[in-house]
Protein backbone atom coordinates (compact mmCIF):
# COMPACT_ATOMS: atom_id res chain seq x y z
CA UNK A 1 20.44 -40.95 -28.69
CA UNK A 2 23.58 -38.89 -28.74
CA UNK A 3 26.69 -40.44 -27.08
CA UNK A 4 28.04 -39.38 -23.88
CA UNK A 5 30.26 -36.19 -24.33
CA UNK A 6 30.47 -34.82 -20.76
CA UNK A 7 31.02 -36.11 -17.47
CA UNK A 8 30.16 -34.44 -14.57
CA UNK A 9 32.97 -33.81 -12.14
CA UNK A 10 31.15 -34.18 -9.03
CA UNK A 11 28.84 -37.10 -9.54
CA UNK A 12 30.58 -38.84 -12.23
CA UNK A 13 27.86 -39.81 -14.82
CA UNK A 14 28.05 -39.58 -18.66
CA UNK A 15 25.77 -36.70 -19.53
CA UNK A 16 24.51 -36.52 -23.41
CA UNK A 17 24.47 -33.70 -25.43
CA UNK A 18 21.04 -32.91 -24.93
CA UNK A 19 20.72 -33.63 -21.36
CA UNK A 20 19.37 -31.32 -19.12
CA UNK A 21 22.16 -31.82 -16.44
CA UNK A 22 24.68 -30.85 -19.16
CA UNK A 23 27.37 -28.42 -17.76
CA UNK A 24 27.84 -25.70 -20.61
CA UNK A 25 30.73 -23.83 -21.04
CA UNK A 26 30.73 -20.70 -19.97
CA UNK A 27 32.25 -16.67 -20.95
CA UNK A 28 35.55 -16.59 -18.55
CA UNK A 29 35.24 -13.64 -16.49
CA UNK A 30 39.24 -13.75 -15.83
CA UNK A 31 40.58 -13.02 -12.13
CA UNK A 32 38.12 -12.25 -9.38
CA UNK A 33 38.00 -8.70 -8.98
CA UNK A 34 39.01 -7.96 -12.41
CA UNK A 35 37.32 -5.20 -14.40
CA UNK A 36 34.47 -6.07 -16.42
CA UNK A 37 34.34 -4.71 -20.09
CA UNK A 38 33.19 -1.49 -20.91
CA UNK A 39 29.48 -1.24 -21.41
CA UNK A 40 28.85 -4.17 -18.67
CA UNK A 41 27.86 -4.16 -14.99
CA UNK A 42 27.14 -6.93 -12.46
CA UNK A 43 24.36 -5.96 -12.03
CA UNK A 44 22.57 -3.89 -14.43
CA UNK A 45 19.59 -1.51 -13.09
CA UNK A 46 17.57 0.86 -15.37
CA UNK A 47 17.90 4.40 -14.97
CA UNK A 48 15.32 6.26 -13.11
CA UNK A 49 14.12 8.38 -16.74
CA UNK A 50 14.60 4.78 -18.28
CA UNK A 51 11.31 3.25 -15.39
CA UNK A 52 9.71 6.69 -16.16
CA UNK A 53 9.82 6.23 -19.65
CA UNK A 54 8.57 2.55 -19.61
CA UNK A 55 5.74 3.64 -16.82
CA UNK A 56 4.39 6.85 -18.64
CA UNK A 57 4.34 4.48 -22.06
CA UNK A 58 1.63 1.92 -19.86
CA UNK A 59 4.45 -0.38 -19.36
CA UNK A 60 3.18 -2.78 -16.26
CA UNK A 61 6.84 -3.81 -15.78
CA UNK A 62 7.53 -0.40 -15.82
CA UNK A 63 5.20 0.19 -13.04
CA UNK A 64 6.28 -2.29 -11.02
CA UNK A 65 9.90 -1.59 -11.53
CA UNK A 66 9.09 1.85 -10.14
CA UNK A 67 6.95 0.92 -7.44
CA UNK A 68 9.91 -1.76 -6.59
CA UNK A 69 12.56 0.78 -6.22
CA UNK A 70 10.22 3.79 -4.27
CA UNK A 71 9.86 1.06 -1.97
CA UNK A 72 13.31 -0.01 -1.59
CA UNK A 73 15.07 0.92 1.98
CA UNK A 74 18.56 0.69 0.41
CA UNK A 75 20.38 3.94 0.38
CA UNK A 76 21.91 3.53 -2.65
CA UNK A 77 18.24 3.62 -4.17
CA UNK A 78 17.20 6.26 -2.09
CA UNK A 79 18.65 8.98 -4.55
CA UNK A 80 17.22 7.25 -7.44
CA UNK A 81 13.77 6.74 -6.02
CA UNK A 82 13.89 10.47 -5.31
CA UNK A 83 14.87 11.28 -9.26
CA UNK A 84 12.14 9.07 -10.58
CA UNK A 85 9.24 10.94 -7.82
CA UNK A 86 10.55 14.58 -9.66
CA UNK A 87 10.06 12.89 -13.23
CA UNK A 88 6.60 11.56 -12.04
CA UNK A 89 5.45 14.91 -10.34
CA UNK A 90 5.71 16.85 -13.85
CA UNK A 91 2.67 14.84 -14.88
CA UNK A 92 0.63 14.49 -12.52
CA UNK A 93 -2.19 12.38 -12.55
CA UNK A 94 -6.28 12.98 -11.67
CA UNK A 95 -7.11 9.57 -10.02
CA UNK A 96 -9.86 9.49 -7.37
CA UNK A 97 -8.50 7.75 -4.51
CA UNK A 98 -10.55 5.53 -2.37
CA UNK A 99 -9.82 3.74 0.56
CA UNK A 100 -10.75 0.48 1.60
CA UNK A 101 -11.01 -1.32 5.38
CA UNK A 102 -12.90 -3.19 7.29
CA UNK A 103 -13.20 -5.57 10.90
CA UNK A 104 -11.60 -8.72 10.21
CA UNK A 105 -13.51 -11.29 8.30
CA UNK A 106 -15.80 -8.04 6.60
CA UNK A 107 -15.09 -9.70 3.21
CA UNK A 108 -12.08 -6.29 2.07
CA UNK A 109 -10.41 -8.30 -0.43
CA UNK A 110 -13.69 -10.45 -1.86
CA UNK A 111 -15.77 -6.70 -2.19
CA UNK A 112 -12.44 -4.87 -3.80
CA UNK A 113 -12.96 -7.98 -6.18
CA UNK A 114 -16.52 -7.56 -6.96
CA UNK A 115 -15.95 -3.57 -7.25
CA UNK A 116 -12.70 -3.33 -9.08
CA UNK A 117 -14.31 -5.74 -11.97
CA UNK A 118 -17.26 -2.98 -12.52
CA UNK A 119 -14.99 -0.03 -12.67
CA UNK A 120 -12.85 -2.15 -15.06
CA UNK A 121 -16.07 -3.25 -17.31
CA UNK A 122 -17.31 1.01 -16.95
CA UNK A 123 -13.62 1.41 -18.86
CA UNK A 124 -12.02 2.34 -15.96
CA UNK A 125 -8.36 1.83 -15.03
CA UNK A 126 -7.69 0.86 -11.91
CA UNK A 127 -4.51 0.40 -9.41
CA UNK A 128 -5.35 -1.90 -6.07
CA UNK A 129 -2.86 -0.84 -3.76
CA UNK A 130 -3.42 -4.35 -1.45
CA UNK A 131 -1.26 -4.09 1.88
CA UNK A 132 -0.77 -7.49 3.94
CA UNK A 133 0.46 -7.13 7.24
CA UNK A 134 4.02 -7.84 8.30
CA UNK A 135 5.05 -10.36 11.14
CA UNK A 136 6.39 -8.00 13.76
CA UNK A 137 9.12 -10.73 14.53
CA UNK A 138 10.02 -12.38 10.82
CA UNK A 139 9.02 -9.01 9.28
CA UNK A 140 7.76 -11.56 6.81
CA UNK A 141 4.31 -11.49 4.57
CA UNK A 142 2.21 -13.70 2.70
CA UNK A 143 1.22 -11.19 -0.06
CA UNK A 144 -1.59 -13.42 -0.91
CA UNK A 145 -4.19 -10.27 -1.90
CA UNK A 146 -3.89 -11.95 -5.98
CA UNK A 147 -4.72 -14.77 -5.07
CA UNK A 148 -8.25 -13.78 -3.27
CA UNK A 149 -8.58 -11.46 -6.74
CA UNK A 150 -8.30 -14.24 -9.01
CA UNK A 151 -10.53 -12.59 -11.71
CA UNK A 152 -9.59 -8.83 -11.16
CA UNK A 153 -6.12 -10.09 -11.07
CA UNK A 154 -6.47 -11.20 -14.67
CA UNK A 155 -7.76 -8.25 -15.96
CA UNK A 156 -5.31 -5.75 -17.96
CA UNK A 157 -6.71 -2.91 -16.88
CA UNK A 158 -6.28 -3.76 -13.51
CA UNK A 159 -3.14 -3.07 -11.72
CA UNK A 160 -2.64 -4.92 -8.53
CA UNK A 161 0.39 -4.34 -6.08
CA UNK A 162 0.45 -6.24 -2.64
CA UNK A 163 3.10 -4.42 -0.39
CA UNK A 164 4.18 -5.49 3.23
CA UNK A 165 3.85 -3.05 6.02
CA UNK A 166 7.19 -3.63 7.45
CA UNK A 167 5.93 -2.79 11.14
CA UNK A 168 5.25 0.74 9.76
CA UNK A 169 2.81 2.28 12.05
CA UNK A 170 -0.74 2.60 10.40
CA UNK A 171 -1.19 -0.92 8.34
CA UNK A 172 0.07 1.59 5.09
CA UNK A 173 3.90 1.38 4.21
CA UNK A 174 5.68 3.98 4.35
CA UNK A 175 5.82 4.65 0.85
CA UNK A 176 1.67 4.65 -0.30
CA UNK A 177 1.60 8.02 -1.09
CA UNK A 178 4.52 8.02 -3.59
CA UNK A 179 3.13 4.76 -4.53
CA UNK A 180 -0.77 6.27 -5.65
CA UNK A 181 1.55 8.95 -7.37
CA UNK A 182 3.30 6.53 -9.76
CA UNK A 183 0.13 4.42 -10.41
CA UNK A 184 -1.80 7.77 -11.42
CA UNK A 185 1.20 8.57 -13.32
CA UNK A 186 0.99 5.68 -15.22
CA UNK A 187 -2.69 6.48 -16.19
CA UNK A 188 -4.65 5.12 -13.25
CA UNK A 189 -7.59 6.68 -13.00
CA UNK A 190 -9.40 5.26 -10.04
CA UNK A 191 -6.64 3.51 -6.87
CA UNK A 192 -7.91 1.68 -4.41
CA UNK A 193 -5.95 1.36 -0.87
CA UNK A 194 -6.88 -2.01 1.06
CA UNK A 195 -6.15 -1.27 4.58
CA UNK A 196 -4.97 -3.92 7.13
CA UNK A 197 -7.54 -3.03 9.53
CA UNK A 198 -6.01 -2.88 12.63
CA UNK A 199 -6.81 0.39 13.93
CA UNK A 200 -4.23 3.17 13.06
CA UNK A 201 -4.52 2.05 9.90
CA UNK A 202 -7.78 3.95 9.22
CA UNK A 203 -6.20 6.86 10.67
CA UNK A 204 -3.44 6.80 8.27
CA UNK A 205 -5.11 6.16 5.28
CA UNK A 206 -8.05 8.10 5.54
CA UNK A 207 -4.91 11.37 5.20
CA UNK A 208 -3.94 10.07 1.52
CA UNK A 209 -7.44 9.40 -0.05
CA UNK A 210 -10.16 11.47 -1.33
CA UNK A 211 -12.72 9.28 0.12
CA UNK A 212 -12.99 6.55 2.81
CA UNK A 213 -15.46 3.39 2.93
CA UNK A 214 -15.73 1.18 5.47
CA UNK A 215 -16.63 -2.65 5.00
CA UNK A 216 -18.89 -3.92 7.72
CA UNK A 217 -20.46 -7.22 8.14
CA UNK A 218 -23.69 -8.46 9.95
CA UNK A 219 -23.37 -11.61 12.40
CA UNK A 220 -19.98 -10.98 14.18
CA UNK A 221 -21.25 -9.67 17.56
CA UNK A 222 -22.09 -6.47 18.97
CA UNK A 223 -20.47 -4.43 16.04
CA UNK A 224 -21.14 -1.17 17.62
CA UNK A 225 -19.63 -2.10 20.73
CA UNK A 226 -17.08 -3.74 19.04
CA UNK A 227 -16.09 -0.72 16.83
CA UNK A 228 -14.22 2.30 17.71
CA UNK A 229 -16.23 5.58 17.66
CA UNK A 230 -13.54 7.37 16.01
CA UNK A 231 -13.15 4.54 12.80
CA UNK A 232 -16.67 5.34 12.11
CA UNK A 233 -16.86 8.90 12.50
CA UNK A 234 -14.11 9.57 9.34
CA UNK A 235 -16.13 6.64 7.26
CA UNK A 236 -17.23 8.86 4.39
CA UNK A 237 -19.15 5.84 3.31
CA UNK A 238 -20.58 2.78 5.28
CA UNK A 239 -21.20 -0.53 3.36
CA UNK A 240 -22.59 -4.12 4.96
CA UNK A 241 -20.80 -7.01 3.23
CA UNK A 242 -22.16 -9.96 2.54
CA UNK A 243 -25.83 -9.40 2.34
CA UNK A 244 -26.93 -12.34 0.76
CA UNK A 245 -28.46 -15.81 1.22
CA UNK A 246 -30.07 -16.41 4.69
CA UNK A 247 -27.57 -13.65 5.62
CA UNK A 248 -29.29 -10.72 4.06
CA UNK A 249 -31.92 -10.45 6.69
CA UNK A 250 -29.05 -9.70 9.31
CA UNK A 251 -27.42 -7.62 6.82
CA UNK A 252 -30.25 -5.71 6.44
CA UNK A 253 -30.57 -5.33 10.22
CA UNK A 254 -27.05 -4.65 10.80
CA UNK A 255 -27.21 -1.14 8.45
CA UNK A 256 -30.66 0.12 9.72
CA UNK A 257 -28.98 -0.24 13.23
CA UNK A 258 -25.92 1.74 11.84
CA UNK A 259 -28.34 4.38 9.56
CA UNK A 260 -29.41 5.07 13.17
CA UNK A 261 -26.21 5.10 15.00
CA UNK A 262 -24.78 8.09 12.23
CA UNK A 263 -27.33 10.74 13.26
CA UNK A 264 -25.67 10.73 16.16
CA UNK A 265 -21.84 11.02 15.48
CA UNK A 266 -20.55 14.08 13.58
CA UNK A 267 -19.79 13.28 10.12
CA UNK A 268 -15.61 13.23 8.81
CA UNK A 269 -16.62 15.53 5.87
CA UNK A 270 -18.50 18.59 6.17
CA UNK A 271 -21.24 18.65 3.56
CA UNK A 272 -21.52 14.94 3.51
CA UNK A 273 -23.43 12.19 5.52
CA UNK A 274 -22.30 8.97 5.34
CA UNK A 275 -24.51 6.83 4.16
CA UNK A 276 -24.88 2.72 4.87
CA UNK A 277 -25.47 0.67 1.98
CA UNK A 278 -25.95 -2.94 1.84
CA UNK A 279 -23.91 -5.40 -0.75
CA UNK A 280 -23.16 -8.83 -1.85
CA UNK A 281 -19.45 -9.31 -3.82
CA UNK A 282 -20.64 -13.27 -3.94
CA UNK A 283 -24.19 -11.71 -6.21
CA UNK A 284 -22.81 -8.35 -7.25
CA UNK A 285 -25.86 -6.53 -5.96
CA UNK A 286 -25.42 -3.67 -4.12
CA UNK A 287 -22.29 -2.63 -5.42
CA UNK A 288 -23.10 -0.37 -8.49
CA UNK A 289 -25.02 1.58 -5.47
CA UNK A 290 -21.27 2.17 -4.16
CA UNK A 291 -20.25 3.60 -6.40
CA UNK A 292 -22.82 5.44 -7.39
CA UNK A 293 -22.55 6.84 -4.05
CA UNK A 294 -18.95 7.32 -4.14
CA UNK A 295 -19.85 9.60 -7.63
CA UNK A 296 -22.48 11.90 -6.40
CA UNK A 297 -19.64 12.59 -3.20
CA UNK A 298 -16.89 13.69 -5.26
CA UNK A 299 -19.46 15.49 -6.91
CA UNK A 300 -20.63 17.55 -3.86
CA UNK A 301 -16.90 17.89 -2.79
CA UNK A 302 -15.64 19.29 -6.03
CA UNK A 303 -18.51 21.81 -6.21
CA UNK A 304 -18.16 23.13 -3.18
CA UNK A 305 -13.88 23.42 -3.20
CA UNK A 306 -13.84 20.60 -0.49
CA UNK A 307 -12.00 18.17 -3.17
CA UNK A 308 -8.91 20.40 -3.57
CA UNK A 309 -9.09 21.47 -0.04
CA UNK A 310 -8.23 18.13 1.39
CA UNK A 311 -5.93 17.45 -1.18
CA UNK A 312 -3.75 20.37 0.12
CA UNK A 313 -4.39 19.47 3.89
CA UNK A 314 -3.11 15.88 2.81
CA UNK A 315 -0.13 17.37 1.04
CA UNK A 316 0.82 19.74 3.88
CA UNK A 317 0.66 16.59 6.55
CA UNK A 318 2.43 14.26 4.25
CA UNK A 319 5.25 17.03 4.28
CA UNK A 320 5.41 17.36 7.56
CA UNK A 321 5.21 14.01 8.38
CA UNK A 322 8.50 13.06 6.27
CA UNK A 323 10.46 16.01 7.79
CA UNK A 324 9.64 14.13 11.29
CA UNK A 325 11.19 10.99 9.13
CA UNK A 326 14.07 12.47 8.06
CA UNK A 327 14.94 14.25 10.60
CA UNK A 328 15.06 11.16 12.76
CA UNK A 329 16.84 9.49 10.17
CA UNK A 330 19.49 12.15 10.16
CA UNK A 331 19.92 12.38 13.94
CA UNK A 332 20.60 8.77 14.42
CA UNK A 333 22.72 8.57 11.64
CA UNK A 334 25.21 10.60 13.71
CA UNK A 335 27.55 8.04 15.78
CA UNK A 336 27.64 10.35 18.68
CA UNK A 337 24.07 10.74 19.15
CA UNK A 338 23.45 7.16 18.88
CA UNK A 339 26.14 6.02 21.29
CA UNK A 340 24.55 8.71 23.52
CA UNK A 341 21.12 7.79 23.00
CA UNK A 342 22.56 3.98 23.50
CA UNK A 343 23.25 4.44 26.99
CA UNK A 344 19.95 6.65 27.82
CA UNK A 345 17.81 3.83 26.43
CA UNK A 346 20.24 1.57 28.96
CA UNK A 347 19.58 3.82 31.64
CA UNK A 348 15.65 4.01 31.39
CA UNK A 349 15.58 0.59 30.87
CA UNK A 350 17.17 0.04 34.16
CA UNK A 351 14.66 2.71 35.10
CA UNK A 352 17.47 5.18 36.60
CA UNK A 353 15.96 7.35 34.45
CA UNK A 354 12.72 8.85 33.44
CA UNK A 355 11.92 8.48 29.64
CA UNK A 356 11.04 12.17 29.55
CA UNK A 357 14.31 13.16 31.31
CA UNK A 358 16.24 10.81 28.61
CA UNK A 359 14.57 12.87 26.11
CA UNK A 360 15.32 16.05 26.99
CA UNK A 361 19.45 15.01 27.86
CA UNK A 362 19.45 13.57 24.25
CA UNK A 363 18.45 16.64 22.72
CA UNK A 364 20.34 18.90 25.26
CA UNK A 365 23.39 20.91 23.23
CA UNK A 366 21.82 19.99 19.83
CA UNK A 367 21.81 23.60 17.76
CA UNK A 368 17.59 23.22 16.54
């Protein structure tokens, strides 16, 4: 054993040379505030064409790095997120976009499991784009969506990113669309968005993906009454969950009753009726049937120009729908107008004012 060499200041025991509590000398960084050497930085961050470079070579760090910083709400990043999106957008990608939700308890995570392994054993390579919901008070999340994909989660061509919602409206963050265009950058050719479920969210994701499936289950009540109209009327694609075991009867029941229910509501997609398939993630049946069925849609959509078509619509809404961000970023960011719009907000609170009236007083003098 080596003899003691050190002795720790604060708790005044003889450390050895190889002990782990050793206190090694370090590289003085001279005065607080001082000026670090050329070439260093406190903290170093890769340039944006650095993450592009990394991401378009099939780096997965590179990926994430680049997902990490389009996400990011610091401003600082904000320019750099939007010099990485302009590299990215010169090679576009030709992923088919799916989304994925469900009622709670439908089995999303378990089937995008089961389903992402057979598009990954077809040679497929695939981006799950997994968002957990966000406490509204902690803005906190578990991001546990890897650890209910053990298997897919250990495949390499599997890519999967769990993202928080932050409150955004629409169980999507706010950056999912920039997100599916760095994944199909980086060579993704089929991205799956998990949806929280929660009723907008359909809404919002169904306008970024080329085709929507819904994850139903049998044995949780009236699911008819239970569901909104609307949520099943832009399902592209219905599928039963968990039809297996002394379930599958049920299961079976549950999509005849829904086969049924569709000839009555007008389809999402012109062209296209959506059907309702029955599947197991537990036994893998069902599932090829899926996708098979997800296939022989973008099949009829690209042959008859509706592919592109909602492509553009999506583009066009997504644009509009970040100059409505902006421009309430950039009107609040205006100490005036938020000292102004401070004591509306105290007046309709107090309700000595109407809402509407607050609205139109805020926006009174502005040149638009």
């Amino acid at each position: 054993m080596s003899s003691p060499s050190h002795k720790d200041s604060e708790i005044g025991l003889p450390l050895g040379e190889d002990s782990a509590l050793r206190v090694l000398p370090g590289v003085d960084g001279g005065p607080r505030g001082a000026a670090l050497p050329r070439g260093f930085s406190a903290r170093p961050e890769a340039k944006p064409e650095e993450i592009a470079a990394a991401l378009l070579a099939g780096s997965r760090s590179g990926l994430s790095r680049a997902i990490t910083l389009i996400e990011s709400n610091a401003p600082r990043h904000r320019p750099l997120a939007r010099e990485l999106l302009e590299i990215l957008s010169a090679t576009p990608g030709r992923a088919l976009r799916i989304g994925i939700s469900g009622v709670p308890g439908a089995g999303k995570s378990t089937f995008i499991e089961a389903f992402g392994n057979l598009l990954c054993d077809e040679g497929h390579k695939v981006a799950v784009l997994a968002v957990d919901p966000s406490s509204t008070r902690s803005r906190g999340s578990i991001l546990g969506d890897k650890t209910r994909m053990e298997t897919l989660s250990r495949r390499e061509e599997c890519f999967i990113r769990p993202s928080p919602t932050s409150g955004a409206l629409g169980g999507v963050t706010r950056k999912t669309r920039e997100t599916i265009l760095a994944c199909e950058a980086a060579g993704c050719d089929v991205i799956l968005v998990e949806t929280v479920g929660v009723g907008q969210s359909e809404i919002a994701v169904h306008s970024m993906v080329d085709i929507f499936v819904l994850v139903l289950i049998a044995g949780a009540g009236d699911e008819i009454q239970g569901m909104k109209k609307g949520i099943v009327e832009i399902a592209d694609l219905l599928v039963v969950n968990k039809a297996d075991g002394s379930n599958r009867p049920s299961a079976l029941a549950t999509r005849a009753q829904f086969e049924q229910v569709m000839h009555f509501l007008t389809p999402g997609t012109a062209l296209w009726t959506p059907p309702v398939l029955a599947a197991s993630s537990i036994e893998r049946t069902g599932v090829p049937e899926v996708w098979q069925a997800i296939r022989t849609f973008e099949d009829i959509m690209k042959s008859h120009g509706a592919f592109t078509a909602r492509r553009r619509e999506q583009a066009v809404e997504w644009w509009r729908s970040l100059v409505d961000q902006e421009w309430r970023s950039r009107l609040f960011a205006n100490t005036a107008i938020a000292e102004k719009a401070r004591l509306l907000e105290e007046e309709v609170i107090e309700e000595r004012l109407l809402p509407s009236l607050a609205a139109e007083r805020l926006l009174e003098g502005l040149k638009i």
